[in-house]
N, C-alpha and C. Protein backbone atom coordinates (compact mmCIF):
# COMPACT_ATOMS: atom_id res chain seq x y z
N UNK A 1 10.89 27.72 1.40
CA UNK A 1 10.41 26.42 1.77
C UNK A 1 9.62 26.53 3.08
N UNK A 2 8.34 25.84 2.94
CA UNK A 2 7.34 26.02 4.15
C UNK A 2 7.89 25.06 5.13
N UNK A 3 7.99 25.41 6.37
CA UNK A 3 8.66 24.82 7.79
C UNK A 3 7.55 23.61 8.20
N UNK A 4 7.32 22.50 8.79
CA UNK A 4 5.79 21.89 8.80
C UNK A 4 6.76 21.63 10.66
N UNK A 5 5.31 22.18 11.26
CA UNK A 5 5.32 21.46 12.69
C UNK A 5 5.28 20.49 13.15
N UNK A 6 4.59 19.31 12.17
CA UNK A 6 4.40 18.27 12.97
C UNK A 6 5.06 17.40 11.91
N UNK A 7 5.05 15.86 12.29
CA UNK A 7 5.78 15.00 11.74
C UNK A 7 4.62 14.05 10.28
N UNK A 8 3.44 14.12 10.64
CA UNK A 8 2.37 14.13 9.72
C UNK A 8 2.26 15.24 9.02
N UNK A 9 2.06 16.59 9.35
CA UNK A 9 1.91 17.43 8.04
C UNK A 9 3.45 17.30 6.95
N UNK A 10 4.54 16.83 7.41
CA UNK A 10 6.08 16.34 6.52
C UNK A 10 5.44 15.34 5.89
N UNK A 11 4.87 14.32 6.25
CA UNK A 11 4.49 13.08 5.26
C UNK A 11 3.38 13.83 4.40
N UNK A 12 2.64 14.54 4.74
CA UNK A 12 1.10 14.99 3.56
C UNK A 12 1.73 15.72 2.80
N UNK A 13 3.11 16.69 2.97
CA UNK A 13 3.32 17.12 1.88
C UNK A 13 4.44 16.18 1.15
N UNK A 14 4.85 15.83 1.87
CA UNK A 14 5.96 14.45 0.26
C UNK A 14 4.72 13.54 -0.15
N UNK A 15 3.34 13.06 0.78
CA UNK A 15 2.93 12.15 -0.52
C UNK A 15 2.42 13.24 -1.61
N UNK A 16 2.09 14.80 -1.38
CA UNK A 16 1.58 15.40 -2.61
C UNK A 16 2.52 15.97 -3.17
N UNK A 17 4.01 15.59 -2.94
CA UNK A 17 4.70 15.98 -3.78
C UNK A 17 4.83 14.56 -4.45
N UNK A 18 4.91 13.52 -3.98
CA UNK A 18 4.80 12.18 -4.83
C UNK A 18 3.70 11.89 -6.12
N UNK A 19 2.87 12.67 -5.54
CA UNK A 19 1.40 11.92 -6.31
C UNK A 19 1.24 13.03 -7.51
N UNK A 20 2.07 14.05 -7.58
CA UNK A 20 2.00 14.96 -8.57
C UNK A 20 2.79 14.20 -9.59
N UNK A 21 3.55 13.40 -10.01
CA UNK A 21 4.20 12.14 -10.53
C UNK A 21 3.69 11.10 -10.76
N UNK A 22 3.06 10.12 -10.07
CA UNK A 22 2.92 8.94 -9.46
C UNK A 22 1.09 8.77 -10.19
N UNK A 23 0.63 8.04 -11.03
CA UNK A 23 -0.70 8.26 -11.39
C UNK A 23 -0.88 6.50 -11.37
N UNK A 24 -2.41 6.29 -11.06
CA UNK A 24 -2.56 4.98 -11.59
C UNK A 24 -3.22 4.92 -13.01
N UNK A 25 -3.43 3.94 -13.71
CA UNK A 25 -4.00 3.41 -15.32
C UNK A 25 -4.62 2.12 -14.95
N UNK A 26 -5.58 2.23 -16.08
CA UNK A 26 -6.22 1.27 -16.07
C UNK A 26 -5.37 -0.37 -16.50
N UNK A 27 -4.05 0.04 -17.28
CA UNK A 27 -3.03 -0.91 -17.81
C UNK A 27 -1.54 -0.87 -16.53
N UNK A 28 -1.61 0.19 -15.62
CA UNK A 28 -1.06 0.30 -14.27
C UNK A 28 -0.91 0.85 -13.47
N UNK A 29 -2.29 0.12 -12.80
CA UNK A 29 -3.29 1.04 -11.23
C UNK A 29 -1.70 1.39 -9.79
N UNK A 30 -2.14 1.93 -9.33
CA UNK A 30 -1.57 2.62 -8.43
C UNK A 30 -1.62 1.97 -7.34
N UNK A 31 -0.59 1.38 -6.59
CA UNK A 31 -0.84 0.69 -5.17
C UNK A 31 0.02 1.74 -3.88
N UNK A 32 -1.55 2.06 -3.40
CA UNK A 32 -1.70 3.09 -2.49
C UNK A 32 -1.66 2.33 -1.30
N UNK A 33 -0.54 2.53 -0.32
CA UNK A 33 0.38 2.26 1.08
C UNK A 33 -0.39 3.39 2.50
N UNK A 34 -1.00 3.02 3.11
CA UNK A 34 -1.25 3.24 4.41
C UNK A 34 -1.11 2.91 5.58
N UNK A 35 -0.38 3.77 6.57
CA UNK A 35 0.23 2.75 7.87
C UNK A 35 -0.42 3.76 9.02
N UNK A 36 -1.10 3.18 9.73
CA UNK A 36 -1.05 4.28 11.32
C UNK A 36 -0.54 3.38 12.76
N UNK A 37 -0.28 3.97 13.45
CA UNK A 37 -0.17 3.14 14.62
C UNK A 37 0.09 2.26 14.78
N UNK A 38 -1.10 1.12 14.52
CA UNK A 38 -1.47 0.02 14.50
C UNK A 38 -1.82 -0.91 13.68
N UNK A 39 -2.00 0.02 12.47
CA UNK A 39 -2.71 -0.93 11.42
C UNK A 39 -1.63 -0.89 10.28
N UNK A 40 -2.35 -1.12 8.92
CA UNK A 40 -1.53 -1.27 7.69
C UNK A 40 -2.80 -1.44 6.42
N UNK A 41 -3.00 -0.64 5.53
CA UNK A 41 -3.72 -1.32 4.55
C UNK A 41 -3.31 -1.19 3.46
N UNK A 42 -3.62 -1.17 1.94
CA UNK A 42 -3.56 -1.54 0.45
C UNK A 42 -4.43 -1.19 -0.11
N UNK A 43 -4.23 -0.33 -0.90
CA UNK A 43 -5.41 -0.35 -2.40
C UNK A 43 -4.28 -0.22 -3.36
N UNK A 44 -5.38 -1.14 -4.29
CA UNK A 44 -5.17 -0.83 -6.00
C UNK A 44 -5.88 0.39 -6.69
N UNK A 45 -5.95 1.41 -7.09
CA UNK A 45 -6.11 2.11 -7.17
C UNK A 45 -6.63 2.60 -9.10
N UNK A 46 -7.24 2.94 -9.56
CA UNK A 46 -7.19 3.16 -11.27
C UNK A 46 -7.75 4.37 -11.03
N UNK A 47 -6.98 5.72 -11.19
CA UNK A 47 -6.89 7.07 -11.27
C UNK A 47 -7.55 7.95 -12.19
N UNK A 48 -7.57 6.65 -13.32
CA UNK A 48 -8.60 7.20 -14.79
C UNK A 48 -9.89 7.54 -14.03
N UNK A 49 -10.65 6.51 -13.44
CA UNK A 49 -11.93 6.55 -13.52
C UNK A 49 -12.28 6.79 -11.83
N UNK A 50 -11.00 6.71 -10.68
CA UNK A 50 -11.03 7.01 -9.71
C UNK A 50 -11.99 6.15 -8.83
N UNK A 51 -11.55 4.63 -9.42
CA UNK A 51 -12.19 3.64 -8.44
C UNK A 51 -11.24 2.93 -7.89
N UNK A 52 -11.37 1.92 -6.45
CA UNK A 52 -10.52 1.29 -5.86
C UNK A 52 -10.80 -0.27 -6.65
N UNK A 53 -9.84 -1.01 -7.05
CA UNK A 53 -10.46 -2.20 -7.83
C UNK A 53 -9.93 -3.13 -6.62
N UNK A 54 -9.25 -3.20 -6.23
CA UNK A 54 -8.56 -4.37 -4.78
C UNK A 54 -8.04 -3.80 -3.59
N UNK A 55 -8.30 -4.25 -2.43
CA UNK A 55 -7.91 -3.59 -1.10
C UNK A 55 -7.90 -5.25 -0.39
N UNK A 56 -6.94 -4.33 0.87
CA UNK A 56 -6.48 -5.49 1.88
C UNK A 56 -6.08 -4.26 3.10
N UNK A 57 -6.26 -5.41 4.66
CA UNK A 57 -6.19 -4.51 5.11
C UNK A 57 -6.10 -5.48 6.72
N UNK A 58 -5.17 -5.01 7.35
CA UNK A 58 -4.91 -6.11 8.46
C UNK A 58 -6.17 -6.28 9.30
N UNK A 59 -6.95 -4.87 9.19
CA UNK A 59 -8.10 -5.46 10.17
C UNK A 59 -9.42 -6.05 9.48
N UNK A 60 -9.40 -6.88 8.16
CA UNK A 60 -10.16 -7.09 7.82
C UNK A 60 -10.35 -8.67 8.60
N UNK A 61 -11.82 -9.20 8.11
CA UNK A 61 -12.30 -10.48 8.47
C UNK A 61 -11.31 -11.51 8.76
N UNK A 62 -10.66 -11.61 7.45
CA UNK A 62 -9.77 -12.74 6.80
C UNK A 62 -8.58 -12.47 7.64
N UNK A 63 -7.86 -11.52 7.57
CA UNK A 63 -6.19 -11.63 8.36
C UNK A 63 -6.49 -11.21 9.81
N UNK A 64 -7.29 -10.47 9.98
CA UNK A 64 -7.27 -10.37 11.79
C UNK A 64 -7.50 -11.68 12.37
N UNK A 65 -7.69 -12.97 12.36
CA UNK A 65 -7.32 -13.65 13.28
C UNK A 65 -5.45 -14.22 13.16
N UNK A 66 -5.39 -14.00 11.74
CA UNK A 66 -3.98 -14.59 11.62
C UNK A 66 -2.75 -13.70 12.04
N UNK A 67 -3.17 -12.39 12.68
CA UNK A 67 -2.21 -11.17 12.95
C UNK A 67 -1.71 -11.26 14.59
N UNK A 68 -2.34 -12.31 14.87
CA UNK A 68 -1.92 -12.16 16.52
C UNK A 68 -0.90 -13.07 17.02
N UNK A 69 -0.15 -12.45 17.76
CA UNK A 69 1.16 -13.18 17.61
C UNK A 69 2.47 -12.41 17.13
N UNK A 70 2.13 -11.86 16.43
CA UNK A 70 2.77 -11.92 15.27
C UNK A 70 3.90 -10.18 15.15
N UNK A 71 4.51 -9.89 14.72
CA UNK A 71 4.97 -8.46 15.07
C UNK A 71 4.57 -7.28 13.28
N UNK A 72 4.65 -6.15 13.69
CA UNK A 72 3.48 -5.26 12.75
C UNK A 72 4.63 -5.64 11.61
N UNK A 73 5.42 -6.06 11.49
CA UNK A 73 6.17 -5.98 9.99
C UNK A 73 5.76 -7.16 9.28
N UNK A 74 5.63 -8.49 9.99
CA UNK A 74 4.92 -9.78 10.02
C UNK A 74 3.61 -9.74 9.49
N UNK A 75 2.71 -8.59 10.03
CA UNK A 75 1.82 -8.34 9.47
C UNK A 75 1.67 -7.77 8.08
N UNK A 76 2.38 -7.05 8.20
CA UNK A 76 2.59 -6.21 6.50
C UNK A 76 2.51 -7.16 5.63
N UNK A 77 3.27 -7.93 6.03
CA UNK A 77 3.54 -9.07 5.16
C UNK A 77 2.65 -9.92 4.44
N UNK A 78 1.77 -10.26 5.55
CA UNK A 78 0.37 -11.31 5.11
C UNK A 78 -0.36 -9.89 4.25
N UNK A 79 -0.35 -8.53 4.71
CA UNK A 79 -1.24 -7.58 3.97
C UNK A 79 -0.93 -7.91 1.88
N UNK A 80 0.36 -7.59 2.50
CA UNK A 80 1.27 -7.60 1.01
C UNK A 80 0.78 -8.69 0.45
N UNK A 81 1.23 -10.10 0.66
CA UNK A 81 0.60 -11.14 -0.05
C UNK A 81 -0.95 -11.00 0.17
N UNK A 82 -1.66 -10.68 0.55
CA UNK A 82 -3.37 -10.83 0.57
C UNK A 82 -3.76 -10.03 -1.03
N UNK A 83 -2.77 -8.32 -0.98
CA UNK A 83 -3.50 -7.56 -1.71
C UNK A 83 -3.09 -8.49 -3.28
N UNK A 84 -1.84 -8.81 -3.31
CA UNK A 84 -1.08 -9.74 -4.40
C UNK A 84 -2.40 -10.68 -4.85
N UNK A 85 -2.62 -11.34 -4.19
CA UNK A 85 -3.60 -12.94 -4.12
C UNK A 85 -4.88 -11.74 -5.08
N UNK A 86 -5.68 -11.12 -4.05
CA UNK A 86 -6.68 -10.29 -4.75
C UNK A 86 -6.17 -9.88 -5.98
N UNK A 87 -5.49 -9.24 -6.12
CA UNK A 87 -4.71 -8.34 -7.70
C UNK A 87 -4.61 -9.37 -8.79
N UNK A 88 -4.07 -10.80 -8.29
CA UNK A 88 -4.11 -11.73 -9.84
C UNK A 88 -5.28 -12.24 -9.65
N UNK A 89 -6.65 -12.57 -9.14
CA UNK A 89 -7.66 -12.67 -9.43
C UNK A 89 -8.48 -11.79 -9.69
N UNK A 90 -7.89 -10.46 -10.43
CA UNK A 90 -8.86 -9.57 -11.19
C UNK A 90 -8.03 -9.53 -12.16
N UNK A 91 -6.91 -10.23 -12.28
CA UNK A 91 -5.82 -10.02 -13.69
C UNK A 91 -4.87 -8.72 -13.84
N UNK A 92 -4.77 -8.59 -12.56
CA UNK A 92 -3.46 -7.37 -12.12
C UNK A 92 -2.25 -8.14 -11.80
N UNK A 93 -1.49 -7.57 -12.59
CA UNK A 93 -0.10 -7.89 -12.97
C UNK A 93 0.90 -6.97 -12.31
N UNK A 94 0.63 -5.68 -12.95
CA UNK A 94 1.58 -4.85 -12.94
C UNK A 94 1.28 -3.45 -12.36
N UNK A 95 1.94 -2.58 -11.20
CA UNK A 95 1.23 -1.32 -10.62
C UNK A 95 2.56 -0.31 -10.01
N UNK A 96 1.82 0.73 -10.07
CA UNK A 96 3.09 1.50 -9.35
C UNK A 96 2.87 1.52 -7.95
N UNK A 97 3.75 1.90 -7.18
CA UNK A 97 3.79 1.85 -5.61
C UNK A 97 3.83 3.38 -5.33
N UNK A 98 3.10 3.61 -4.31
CA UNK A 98 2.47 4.91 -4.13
C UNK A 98 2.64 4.43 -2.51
N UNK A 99 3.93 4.97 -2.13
CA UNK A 99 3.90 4.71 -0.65
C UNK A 99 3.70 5.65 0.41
N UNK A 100 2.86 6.78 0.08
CA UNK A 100 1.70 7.40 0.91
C UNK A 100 2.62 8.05 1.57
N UNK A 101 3.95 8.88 0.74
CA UNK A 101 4.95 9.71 1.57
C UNK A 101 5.58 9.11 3.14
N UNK A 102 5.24 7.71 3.08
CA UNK A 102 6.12 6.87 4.38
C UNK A 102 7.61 6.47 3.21
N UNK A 103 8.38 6.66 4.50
CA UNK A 103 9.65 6.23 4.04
C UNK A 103 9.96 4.64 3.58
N UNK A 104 10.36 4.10 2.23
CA UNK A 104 10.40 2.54 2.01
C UNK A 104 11.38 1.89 2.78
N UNK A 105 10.37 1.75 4.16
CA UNK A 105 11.28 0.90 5.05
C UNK A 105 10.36 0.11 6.20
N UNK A 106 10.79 -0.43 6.73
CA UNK A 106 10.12 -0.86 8.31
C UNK A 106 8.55 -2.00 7.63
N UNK A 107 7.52 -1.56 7.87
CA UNK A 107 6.10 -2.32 7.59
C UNK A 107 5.85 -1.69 6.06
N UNK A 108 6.29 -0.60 5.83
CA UNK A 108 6.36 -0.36 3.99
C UNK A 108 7.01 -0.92 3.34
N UNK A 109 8.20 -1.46 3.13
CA UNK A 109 8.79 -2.29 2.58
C UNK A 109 8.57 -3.63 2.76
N UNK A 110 7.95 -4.29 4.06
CA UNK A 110 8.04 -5.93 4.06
C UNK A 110 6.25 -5.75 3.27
N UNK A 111 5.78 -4.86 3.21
CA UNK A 111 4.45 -4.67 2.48
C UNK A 111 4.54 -5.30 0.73
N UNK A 112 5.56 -4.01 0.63
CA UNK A 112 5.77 -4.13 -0.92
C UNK A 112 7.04 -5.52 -1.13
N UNK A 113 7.16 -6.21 -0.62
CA UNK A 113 8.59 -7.23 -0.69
C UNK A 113 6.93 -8.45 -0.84
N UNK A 114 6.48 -7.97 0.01
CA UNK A 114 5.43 -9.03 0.22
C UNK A 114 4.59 -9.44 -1.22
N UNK A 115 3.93 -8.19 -1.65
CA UNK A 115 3.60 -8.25 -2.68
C UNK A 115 4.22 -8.58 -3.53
N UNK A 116 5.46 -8.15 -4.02
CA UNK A 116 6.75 -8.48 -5.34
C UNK A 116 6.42 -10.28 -5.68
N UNK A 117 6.76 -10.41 -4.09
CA UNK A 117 6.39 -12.29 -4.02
C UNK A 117 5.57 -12.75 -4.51
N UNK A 118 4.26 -12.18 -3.81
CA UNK A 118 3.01 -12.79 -4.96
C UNK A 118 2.76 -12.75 -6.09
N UNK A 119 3.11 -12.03 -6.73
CA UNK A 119 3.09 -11.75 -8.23
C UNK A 119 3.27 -10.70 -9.13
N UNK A 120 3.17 -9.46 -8.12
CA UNK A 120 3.12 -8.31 -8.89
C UNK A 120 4.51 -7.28 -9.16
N UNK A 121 4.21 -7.25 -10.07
CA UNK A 121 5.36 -6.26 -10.32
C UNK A 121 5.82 -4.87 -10.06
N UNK A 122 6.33 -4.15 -9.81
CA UNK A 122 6.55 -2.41 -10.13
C UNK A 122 7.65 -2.00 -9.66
């Protein structure tokens, strides 16, 4: 077993040990989880044809004024419901969660709790 120095090269190899599993479809795209620092974003993902069909993303237009204030899990949250809102107005229902080798907890989980709410399933 390869030793990893840093605390990012441990996450790049569990998400590619995840994603060797984990595929999106065009009948159930892949919702791909990104967190750094500061931020938080979302894609929907369809693996067939390797396009992004819905994204959200705290520093976009729409939620960066509504993020201030507010604490980064709070944020996840509005991410989660934003990408939800986008996903049933392209008629996405249903997706797997691809949580980008972060542990399902902290701003990854109120992400995906967020979404569950709006509509989607996985």
């Amino acid at each position: 077993m390869k030793k990893t120095k840093t605390s990012r090269a441990a996450r790049v190899r569990r998400h590619a040990r995840v994603r060797r599993t984990v595929s999106g479809s065009p009948q159930r795209p892949r919702l791909a989880v990104y967190r750094s620092l500061n931020h938080i974003s979302a894609q929907i993902i369809d693996d067939a044809i390797g396009h992004t069909l819905v994204q959200a993303s705290d520093a976009s237009k729409e939620l960066k004024p509504l993020r201030s204030g507010k604490k980064k899990s709070e944020v996840a949250g509005l991410v989660g419901e934003a990408i939800a809102r986008k996903a049933k107005e392209k008629g996405i229902s249903t997706v797997v969660l691809d949580r980008g080798g972060f542990r399902y907890h902290g701003r990854v989980k109120a992400l995906a709790e967020a979404a569950r709410k709006g509509g989607l399933s996985f």
